[in-house]
C-alpha atoms as a PDB file:
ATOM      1  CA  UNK A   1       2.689   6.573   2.735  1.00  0.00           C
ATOM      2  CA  UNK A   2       2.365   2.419   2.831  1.00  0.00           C
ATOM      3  CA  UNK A   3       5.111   1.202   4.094  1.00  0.00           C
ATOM      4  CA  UNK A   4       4.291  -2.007   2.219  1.00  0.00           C
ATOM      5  CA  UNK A   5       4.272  -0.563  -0.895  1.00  0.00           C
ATOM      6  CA  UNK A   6       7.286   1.789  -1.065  1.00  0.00           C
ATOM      7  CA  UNK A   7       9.733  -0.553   0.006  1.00  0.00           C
ATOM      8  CA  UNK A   8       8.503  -3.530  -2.567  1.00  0.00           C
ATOM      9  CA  UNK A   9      11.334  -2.847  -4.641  1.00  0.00           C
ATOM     10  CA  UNK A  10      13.981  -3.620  -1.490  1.00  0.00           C
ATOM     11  CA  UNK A  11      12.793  -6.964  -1.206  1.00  0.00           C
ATOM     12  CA  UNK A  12      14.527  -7.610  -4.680  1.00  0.00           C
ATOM     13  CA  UNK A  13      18.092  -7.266  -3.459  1.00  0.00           C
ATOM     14  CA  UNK A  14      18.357  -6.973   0.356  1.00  0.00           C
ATOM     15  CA  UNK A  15      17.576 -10.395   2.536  1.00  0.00           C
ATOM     16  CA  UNK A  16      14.320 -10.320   5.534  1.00  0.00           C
ATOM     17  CA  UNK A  17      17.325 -10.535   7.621  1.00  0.00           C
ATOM     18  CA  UNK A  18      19.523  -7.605   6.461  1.00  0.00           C
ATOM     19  CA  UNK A  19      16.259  -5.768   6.083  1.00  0.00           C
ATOM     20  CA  UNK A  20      15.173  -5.784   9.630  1.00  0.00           C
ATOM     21  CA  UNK A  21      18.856  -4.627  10.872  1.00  0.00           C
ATOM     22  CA  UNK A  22      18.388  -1.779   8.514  1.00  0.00           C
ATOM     23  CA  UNK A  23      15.090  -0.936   9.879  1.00  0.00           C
ATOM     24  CA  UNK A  24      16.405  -1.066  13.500  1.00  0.00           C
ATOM     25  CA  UNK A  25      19.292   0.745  12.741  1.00  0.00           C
ATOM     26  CA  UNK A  26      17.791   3.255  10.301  1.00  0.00           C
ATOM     27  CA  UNK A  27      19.543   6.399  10.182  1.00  0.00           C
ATOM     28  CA  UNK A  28      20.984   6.959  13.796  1.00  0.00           C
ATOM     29  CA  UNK A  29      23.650   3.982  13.219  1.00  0.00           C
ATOM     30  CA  UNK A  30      24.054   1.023  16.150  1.00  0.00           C
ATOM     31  CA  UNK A  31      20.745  -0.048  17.533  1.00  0.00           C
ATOM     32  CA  UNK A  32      20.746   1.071  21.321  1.00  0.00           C
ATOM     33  CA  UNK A  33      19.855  -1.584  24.150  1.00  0.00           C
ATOM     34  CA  UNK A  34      16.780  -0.348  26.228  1.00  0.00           C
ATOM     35  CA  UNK A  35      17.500  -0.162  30.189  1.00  0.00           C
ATOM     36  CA  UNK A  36      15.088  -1.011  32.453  1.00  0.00           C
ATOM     37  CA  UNK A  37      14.159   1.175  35.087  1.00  0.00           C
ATOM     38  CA  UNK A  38      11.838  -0.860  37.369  1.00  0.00           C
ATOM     39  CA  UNK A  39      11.662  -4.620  38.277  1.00  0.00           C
ATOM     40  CA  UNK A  40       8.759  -6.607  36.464  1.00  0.00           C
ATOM     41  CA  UNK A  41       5.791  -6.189  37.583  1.00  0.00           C
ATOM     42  CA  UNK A  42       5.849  -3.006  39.837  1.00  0.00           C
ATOM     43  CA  UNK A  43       2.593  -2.178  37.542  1.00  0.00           C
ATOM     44  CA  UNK A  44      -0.270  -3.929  36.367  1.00  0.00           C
ATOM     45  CA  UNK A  45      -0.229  -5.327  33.121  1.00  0.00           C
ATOM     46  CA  UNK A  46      -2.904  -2.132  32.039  1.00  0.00           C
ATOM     47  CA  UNK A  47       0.164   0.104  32.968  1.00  0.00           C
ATOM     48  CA  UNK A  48       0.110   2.930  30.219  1.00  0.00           C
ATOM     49  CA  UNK A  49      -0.322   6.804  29.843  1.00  0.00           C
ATOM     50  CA  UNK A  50       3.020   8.244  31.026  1.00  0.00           C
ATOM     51  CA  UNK A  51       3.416  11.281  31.555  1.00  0.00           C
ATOM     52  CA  UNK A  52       6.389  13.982  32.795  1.00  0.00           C
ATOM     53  CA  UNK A  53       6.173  16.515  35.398  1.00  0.00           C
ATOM     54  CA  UNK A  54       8.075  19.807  35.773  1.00  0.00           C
ATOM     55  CA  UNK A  55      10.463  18.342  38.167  1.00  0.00           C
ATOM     56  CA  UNK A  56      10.983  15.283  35.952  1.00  0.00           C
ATOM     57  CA  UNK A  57       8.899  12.788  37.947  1.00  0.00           C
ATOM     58  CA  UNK A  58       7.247  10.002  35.673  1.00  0.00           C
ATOM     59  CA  UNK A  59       3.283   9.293  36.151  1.00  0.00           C
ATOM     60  CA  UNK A  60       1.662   6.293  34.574  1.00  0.00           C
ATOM     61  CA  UNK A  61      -1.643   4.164  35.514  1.00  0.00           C
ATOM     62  CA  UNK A  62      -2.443   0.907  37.352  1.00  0.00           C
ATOM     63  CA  UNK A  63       0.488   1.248  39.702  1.00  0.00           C
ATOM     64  CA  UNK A  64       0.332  -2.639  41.936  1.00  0.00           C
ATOM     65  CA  UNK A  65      -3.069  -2.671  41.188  1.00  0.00           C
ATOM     66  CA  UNK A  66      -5.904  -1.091  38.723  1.00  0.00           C
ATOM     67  CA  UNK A  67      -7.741   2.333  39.327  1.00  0.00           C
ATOM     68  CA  UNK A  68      -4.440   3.930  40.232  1.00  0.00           C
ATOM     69  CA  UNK A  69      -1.990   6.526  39.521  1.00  0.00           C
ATOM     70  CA  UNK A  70       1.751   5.341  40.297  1.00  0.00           C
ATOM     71  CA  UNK A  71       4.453   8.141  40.227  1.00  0.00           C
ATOM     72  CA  UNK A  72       8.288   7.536  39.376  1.00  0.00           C
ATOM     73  CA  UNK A  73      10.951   9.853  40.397  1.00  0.00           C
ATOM     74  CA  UNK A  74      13.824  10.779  38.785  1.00  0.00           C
ATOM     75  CA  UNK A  75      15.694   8.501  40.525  1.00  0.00           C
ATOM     76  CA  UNK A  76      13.564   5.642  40.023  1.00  0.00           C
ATOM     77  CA  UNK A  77      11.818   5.116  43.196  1.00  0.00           C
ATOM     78  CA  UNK A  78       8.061   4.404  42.658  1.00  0.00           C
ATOM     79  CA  UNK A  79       5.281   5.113  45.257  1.00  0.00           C
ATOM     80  CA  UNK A  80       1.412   5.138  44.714  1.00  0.00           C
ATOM     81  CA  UNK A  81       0.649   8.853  43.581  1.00  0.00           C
ATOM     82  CA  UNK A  82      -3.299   8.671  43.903  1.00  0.00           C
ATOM     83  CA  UNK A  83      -6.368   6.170  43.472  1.00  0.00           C
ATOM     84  CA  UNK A  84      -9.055   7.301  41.327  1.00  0.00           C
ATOM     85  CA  UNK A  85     -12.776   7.025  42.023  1.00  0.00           C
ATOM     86  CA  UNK A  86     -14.461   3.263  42.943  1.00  0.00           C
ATOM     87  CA  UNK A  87     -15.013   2.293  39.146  1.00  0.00           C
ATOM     88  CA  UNK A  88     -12.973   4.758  37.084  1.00  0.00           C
ATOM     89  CA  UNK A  89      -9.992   3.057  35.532  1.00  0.00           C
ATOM     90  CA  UNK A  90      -7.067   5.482  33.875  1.00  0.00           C
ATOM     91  CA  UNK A  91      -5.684   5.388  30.506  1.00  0.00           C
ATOM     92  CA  UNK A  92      -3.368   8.641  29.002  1.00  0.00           C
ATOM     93  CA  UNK A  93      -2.504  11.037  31.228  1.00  0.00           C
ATOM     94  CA  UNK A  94      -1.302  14.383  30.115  1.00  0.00           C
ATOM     95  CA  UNK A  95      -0.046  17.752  31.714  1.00  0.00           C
ATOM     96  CA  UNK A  96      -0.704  21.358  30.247  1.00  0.00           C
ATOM     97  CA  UNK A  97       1.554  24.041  30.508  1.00  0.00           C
ATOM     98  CA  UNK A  98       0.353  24.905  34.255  1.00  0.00           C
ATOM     99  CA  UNK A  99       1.047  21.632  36.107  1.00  0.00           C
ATOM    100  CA  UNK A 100      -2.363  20.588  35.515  1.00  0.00           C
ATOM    101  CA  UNK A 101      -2.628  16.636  35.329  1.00  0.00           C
ATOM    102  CA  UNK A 102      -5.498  15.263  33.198  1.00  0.00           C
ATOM    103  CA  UNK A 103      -6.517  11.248  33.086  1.00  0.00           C
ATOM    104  CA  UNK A 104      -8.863  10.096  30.677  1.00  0.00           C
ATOM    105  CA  UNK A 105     -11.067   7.299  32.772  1.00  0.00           C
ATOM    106  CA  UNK A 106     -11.824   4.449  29.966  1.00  0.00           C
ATOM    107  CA  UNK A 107     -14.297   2.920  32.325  1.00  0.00           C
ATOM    108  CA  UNK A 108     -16.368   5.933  33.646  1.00  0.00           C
ATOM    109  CA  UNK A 109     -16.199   7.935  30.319  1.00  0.00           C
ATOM    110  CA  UNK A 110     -14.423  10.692  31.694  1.00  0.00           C
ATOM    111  CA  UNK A 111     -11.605  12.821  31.975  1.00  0.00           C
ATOM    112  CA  UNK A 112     -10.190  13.569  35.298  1.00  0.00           C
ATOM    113  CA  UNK A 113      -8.091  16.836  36.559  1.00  0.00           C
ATOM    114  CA  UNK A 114      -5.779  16.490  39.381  1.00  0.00           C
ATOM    115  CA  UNK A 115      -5.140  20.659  39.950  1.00  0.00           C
ATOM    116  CA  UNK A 116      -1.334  21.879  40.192  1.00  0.00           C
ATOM    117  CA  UNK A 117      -2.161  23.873  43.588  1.00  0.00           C
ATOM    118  CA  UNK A 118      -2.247  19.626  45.130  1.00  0.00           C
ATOM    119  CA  UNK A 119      -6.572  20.967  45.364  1.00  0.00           C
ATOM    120  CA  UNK A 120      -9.018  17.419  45.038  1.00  0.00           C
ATOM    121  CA  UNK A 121      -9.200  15.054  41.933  1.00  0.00           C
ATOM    122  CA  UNK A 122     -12.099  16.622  39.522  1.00  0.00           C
ATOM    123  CA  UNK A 123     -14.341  15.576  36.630  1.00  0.00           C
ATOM    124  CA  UNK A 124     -13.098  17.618  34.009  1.00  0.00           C
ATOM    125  CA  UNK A 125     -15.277  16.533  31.450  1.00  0.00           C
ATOM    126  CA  UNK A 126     -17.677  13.361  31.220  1.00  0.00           C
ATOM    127  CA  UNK A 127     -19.877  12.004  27.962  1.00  0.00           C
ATOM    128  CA  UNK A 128     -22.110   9.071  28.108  1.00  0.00           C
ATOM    129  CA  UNK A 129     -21.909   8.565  24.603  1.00  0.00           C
ATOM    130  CA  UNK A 130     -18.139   7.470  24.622  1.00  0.00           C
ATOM    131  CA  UNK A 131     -17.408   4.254  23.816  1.00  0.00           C
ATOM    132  CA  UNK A 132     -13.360   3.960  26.527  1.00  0.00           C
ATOM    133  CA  UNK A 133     -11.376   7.447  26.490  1.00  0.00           C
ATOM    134  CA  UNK A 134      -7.961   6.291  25.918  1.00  0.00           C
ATOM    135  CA  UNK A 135      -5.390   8.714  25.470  1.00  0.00           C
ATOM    136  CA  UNK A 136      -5.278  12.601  25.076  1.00  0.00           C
ATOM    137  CA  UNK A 137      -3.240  15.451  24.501  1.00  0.00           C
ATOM    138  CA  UNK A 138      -3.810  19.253  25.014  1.00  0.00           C
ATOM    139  CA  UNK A 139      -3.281  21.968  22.975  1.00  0.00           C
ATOM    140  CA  UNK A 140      -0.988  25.255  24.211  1.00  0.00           C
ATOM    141  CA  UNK A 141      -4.619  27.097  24.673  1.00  0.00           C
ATOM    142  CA  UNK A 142      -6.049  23.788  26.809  1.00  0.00           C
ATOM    143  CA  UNK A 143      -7.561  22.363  23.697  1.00  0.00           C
ATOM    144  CA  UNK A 144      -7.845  18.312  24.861  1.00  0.00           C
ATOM    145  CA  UNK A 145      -8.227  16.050  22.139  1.00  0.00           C
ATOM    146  CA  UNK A 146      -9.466  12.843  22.599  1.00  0.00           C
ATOM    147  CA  UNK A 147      -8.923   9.100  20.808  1.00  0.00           C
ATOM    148  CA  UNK A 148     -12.141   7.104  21.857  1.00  0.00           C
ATOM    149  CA  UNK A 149     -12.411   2.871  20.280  1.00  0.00           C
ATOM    150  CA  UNK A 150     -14.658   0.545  20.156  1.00  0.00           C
ATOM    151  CA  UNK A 151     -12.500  -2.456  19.877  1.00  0.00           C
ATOM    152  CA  UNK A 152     -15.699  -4.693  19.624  1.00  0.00           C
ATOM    153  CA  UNK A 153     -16.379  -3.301  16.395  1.00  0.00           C
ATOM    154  CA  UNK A 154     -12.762  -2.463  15.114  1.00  0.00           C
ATOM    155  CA  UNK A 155     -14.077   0.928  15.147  1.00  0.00           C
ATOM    156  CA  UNK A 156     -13.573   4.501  17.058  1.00  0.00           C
ATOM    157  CA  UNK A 157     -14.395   8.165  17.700  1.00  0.00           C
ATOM    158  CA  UNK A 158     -12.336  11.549  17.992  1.00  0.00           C
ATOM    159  CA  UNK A 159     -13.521  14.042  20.352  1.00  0.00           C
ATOM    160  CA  UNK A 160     -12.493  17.464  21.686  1.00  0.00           C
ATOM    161  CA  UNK A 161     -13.358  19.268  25.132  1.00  0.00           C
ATOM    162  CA  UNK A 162     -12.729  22.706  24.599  1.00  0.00           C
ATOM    163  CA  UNK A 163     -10.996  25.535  27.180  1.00  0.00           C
ATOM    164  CA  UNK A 164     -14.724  25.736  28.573  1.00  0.00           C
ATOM    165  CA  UNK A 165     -15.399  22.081  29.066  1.00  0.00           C
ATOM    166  CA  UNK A 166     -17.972  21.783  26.160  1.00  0.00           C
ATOM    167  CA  UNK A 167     -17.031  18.122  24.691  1.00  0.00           C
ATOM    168  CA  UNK A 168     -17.866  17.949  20.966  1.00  0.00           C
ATOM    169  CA  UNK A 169     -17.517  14.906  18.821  1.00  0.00           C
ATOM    170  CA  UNK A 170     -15.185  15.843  16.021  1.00  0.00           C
ATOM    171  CA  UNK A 171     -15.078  12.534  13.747  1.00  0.00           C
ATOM    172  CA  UNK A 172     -17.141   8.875  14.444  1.00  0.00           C
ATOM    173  CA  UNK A 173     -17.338   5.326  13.144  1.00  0.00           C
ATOM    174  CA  UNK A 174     -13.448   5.692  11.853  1.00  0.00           C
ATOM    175  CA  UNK A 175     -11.186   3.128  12.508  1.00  0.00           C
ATOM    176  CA  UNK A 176     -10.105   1.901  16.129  1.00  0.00           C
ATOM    177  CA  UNK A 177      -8.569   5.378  17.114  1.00  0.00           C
ATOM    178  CA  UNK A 178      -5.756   5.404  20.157  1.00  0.00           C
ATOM    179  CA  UNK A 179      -2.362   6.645  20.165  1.00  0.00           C
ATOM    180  CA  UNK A 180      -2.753  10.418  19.820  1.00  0.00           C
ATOM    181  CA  UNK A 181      -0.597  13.938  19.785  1.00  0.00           C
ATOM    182  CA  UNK A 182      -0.139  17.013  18.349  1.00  0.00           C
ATOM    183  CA  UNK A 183       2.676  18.142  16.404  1.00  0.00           C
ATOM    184  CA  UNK A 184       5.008  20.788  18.118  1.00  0.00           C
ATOM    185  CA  UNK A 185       3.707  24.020  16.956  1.00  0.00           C
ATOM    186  CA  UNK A 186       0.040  22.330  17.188  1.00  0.00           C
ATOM    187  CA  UNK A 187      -0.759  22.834  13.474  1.00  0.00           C
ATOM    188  CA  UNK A 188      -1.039  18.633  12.884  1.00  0.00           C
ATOM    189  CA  UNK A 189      -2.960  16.342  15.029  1.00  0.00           C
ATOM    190  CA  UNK A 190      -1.797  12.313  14.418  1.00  0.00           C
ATOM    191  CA  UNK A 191      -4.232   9.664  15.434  1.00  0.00           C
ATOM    192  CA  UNK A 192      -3.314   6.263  14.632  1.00  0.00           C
ATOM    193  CA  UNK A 193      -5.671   3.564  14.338  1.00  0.00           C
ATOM    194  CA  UNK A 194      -4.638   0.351  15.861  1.00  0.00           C
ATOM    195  CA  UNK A 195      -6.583  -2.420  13.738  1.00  0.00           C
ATOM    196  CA  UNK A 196      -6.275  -0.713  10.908  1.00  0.00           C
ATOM    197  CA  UNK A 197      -2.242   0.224  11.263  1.00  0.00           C
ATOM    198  CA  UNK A 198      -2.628   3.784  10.184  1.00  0.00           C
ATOM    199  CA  UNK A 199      -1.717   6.780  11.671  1.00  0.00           C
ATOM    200  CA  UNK A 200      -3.676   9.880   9.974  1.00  0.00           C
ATOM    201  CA  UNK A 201      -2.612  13.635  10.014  1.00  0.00           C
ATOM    202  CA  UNK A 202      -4.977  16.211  10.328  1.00  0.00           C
ATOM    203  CA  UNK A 203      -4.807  19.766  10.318  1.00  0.00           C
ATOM    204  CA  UNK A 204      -5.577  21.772  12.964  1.00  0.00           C
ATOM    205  CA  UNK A 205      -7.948  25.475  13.211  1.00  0.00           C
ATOM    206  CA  UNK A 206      -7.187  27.950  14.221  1.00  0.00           C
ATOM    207  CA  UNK A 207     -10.770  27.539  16.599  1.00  0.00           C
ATOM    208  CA  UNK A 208      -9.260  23.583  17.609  1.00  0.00           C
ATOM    209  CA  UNK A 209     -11.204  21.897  14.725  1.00  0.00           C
ATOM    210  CA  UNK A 210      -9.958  19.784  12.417  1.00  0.00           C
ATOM    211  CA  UNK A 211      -9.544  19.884   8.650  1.00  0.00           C
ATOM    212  CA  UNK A 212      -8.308  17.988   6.324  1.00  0.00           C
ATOM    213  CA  UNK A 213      -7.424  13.827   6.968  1.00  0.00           C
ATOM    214  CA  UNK A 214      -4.205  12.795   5.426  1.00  0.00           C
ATOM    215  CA  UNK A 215      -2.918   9.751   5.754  1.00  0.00           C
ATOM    216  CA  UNK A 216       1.058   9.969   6.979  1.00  0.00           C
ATOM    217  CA  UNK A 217       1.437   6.152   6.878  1.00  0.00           C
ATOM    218  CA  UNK A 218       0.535   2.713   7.323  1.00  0.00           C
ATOM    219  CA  UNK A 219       2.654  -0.341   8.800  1.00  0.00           C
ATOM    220  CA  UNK A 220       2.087  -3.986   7.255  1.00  0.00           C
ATOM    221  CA  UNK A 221       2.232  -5.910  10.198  1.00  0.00           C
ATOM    222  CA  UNK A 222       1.619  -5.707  14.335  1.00  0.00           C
ATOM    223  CA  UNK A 223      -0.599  -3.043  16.114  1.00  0.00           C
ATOM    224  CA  UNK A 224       0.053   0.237  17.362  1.00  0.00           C
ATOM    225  CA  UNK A 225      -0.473   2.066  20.612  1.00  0.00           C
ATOM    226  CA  UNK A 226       0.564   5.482  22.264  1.00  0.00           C
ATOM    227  CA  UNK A 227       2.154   7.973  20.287  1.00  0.00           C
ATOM    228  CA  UNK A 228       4.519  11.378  21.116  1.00  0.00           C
ATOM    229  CA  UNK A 229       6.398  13.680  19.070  1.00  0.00           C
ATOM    230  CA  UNK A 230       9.219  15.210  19.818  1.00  0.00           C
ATOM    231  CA  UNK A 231      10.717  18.630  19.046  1.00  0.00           C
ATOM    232  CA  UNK A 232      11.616  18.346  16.088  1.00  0.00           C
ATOM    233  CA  UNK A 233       7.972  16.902  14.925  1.00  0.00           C
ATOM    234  CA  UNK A 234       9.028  13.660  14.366  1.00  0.00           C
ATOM    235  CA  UNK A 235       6.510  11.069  15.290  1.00  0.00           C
ATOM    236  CA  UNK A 236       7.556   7.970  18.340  1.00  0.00           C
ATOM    237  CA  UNK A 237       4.582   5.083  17.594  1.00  0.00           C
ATOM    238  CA  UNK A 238       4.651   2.021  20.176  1.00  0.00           C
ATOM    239  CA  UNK A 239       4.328  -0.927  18.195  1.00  0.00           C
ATOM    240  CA  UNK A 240       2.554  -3.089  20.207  1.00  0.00           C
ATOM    241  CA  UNK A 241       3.513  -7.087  19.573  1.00  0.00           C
ATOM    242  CA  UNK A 242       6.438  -5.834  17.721  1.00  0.00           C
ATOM    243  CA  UNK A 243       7.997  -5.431  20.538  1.00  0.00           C
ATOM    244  CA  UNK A 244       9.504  -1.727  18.909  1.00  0.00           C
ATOM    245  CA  UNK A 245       9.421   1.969  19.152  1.00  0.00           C
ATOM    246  CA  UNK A 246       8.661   2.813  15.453  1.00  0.00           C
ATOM    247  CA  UNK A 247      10.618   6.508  14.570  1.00  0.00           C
ATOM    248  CA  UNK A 248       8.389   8.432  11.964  1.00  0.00           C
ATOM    249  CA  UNK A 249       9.268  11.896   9.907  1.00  0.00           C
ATOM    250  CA  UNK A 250       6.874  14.595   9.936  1.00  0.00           C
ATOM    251  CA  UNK A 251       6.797  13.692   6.143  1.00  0.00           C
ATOM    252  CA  UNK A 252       5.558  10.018   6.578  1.00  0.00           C
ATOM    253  CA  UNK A 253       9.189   8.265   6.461  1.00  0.00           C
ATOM    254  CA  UNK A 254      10.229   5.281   8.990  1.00  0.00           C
ATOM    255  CA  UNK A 255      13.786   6.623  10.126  1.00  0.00           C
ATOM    256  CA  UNK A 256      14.232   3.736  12.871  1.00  0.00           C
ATOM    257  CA  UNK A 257      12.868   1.332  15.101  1.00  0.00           C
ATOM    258  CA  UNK A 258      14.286   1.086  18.503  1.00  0.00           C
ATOM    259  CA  UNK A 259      14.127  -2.518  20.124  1.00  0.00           C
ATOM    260  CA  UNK A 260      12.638  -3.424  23.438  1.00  0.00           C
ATOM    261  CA  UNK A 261      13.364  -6.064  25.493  1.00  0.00           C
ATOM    262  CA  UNK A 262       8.829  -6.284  26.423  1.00  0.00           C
ATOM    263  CA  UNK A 263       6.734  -6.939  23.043  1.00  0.00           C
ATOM    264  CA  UNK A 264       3.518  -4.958  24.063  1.00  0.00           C
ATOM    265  CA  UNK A 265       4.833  -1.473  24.184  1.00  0.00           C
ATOM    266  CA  UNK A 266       1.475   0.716  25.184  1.00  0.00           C
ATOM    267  CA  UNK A 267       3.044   4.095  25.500  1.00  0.00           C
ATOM    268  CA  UNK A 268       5.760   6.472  25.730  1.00  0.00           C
ATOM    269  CA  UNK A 269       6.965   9.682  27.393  1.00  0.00           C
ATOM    270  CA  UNK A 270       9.962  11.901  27.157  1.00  0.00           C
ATOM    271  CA  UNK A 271      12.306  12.953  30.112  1.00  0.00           C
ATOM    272  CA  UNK A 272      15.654  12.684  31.690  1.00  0.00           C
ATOM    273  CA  UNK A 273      17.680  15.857  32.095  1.00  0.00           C
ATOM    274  CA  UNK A 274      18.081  17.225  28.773  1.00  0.00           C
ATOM    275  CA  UNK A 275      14.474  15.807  27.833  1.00  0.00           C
ATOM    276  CA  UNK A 276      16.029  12.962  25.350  1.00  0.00           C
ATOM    277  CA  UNK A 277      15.233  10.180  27.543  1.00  0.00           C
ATOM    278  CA  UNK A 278      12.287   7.890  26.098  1.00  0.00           C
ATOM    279  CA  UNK A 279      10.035   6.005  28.951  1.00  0.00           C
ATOM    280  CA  UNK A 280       8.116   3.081  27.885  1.00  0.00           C
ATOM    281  CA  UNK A 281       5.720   1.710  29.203  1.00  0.00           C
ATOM    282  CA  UNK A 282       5.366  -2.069  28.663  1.00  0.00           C
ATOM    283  CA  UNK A 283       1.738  -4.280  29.312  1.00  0.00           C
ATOM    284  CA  UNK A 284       3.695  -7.579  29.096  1.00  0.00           C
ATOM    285  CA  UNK A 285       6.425  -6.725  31.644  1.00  0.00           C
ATOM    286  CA  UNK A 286       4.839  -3.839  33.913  1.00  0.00           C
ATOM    287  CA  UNK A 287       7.670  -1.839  34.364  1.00  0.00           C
ATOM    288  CA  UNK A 288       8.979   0.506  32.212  1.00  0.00           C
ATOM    289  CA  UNK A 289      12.371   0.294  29.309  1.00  0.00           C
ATOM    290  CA  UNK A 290      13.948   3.383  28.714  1.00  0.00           C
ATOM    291  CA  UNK A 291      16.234   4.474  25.841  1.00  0.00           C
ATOM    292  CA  UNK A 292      17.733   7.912  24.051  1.00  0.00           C
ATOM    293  CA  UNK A 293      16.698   9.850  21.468  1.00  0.00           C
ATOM    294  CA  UNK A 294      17.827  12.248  19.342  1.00  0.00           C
ATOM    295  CA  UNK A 295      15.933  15.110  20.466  1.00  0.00           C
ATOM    296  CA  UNK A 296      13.684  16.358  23.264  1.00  0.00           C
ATOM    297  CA  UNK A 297      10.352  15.546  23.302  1.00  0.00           C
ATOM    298  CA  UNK A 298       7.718  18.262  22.866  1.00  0.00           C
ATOM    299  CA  UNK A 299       5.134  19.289  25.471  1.00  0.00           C
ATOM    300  CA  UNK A 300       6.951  17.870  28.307  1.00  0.00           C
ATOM    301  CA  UNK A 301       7.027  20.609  30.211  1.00  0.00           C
ATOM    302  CA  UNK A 302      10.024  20.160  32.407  1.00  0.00           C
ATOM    303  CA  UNK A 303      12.809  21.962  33.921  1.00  0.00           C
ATOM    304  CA  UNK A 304      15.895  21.096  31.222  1.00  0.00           C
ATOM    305  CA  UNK A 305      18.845  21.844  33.012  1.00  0.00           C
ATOM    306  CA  UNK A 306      21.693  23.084  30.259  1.00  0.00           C
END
């Protein structure tokens, strides 16, 4: 779906300004105000890759200073979690099913595992031939799928490192691949493409390869960054410049944007209590914005009280 395209016909009877409230208001009604939930600055402007623990605690990278891991509890106290390896730099982080944390190291061309059981940080998987891993997310049977861009060339790759550690490249030369994420019952994989401001669905093996590209839909204007779905398979896109937190149907349709006070949204989690609560991580402020959503997010993992 082009975004573009189908709404052509709008432009004809509703103002820019009347337009944009309809966007940001969608279908949910009133627009909600983000909240912060740190001062500016507690992270690096590279802060991005949140992710949510079992007990609710929120991870993301380049806490006070690059090449490490910062860790927010649910109360919103943040402490330095871990510091990765002299040269590795983190992107997405991720957790499977078991606890497992897994950081995908732009710089060193890796992907890191931090074990459950509190064992030693652990190259999990490593390929030469990557251009930056960026951000990930793991399939129920520890499938970890990979976006991979070469922002020099306004061009990426789309890997895979299978239960047994055996990283195969799945698609190259496509466009500038990042935000990534499965769909809830991990039939559809969504890759969006920054440069290119699409976000393509593919569908997924039963073996973890893909099949058929489709594209879901493309945005007119401003990049794009992380992305995460929630339970209901609808798709949350940072919309990095915009400034928004695009809301996407499993079908392709823009429901809503939600407004942030930061423009460079890089990436998103879900958590909170009930598992509604959106985390955002913003590059121009360092901190995070929170808001609420209208459904859980999937793959979260954590212990929703009732």
């Amino acid at each position: 779906m082009n975004v573009s395209n189908s709404m052509s016909g709008f432009h004809n009877t509703v103002t820019p300004l009347a337009l944009g409230l309809l966007l940001v208001l969608g279908c949910a009604g009133e627009a909600q105000q983000s909240r912060d939930l740190l001062p500016e600055g507690t992270f690096t402007p590279g802060i991005e890759g949140p992710a949510t623990d079992a007990d609710g605690n929120i991870y993301a990278v380049n806490f006070a200073e690059e090449g490490t891991v910062g860790r927010v509890s649910p109360d919103g106290e943040a402490t330095l979690y871990l510091r990765l390896p002299e040269g590795s730099i983190g992107n997405g982080i991720q957790f499977d099913a078991g606890g497992n944390m897994y950081i995908a190291d732009y710089m060193g061309h890796k992907v890191y595992r931090k074990p459950a059981s509190g064992g030693a940080l652990e190259v999990w998987a490593e390929d030469a031939r990557m251009n930056q891993p960026n951000d990930l997310c793991i399939r129920a049977d520890g499938t970890i799928y990979l976006s991979d861009p070469n922002w020099a060339e306004s061009t990426g790759n789309l890997w895979r490192v299978t239960p047994e550690r055996q990283v195969e490249l799945l698609e190259a030369d496509i466009g500038t691949t990042n935000g990534i994420t499965l769909s809830p019952d991990g039939t559809y994989l969504y890759v969006n493409e920054s440069v290119q401001r699409s976000v393509w669905r593919y569908g997924v093996q039963a073996d973890g390869r893909l099949g058929k590209r489709e594209l879901l839909i493309q945005f007119p204007d401003f990049g794009m960054d992380g992305m995460r779905c929630d339970i209901e398979g609808n798709i949350y896109i940072a919309r990095y410049d915009k400034g928004t937190i695009a809301l996407v149907s499993p079908e392709g349709e823009l429901l809503r944007e939600y407004p942030l006070t930061g423009k460079k949204p890089s990436n998103l989690t879900f958590g909170g209590p009930d598992g509604k609560t959106v985390y955002v991580t913003l590059a121009d402020r360092g901190c995070f914005e929170t808001f609420t959503a209208p459904h859980a997010g999937a793959f979260i993992h954590i212990n929703l009280t009732k």
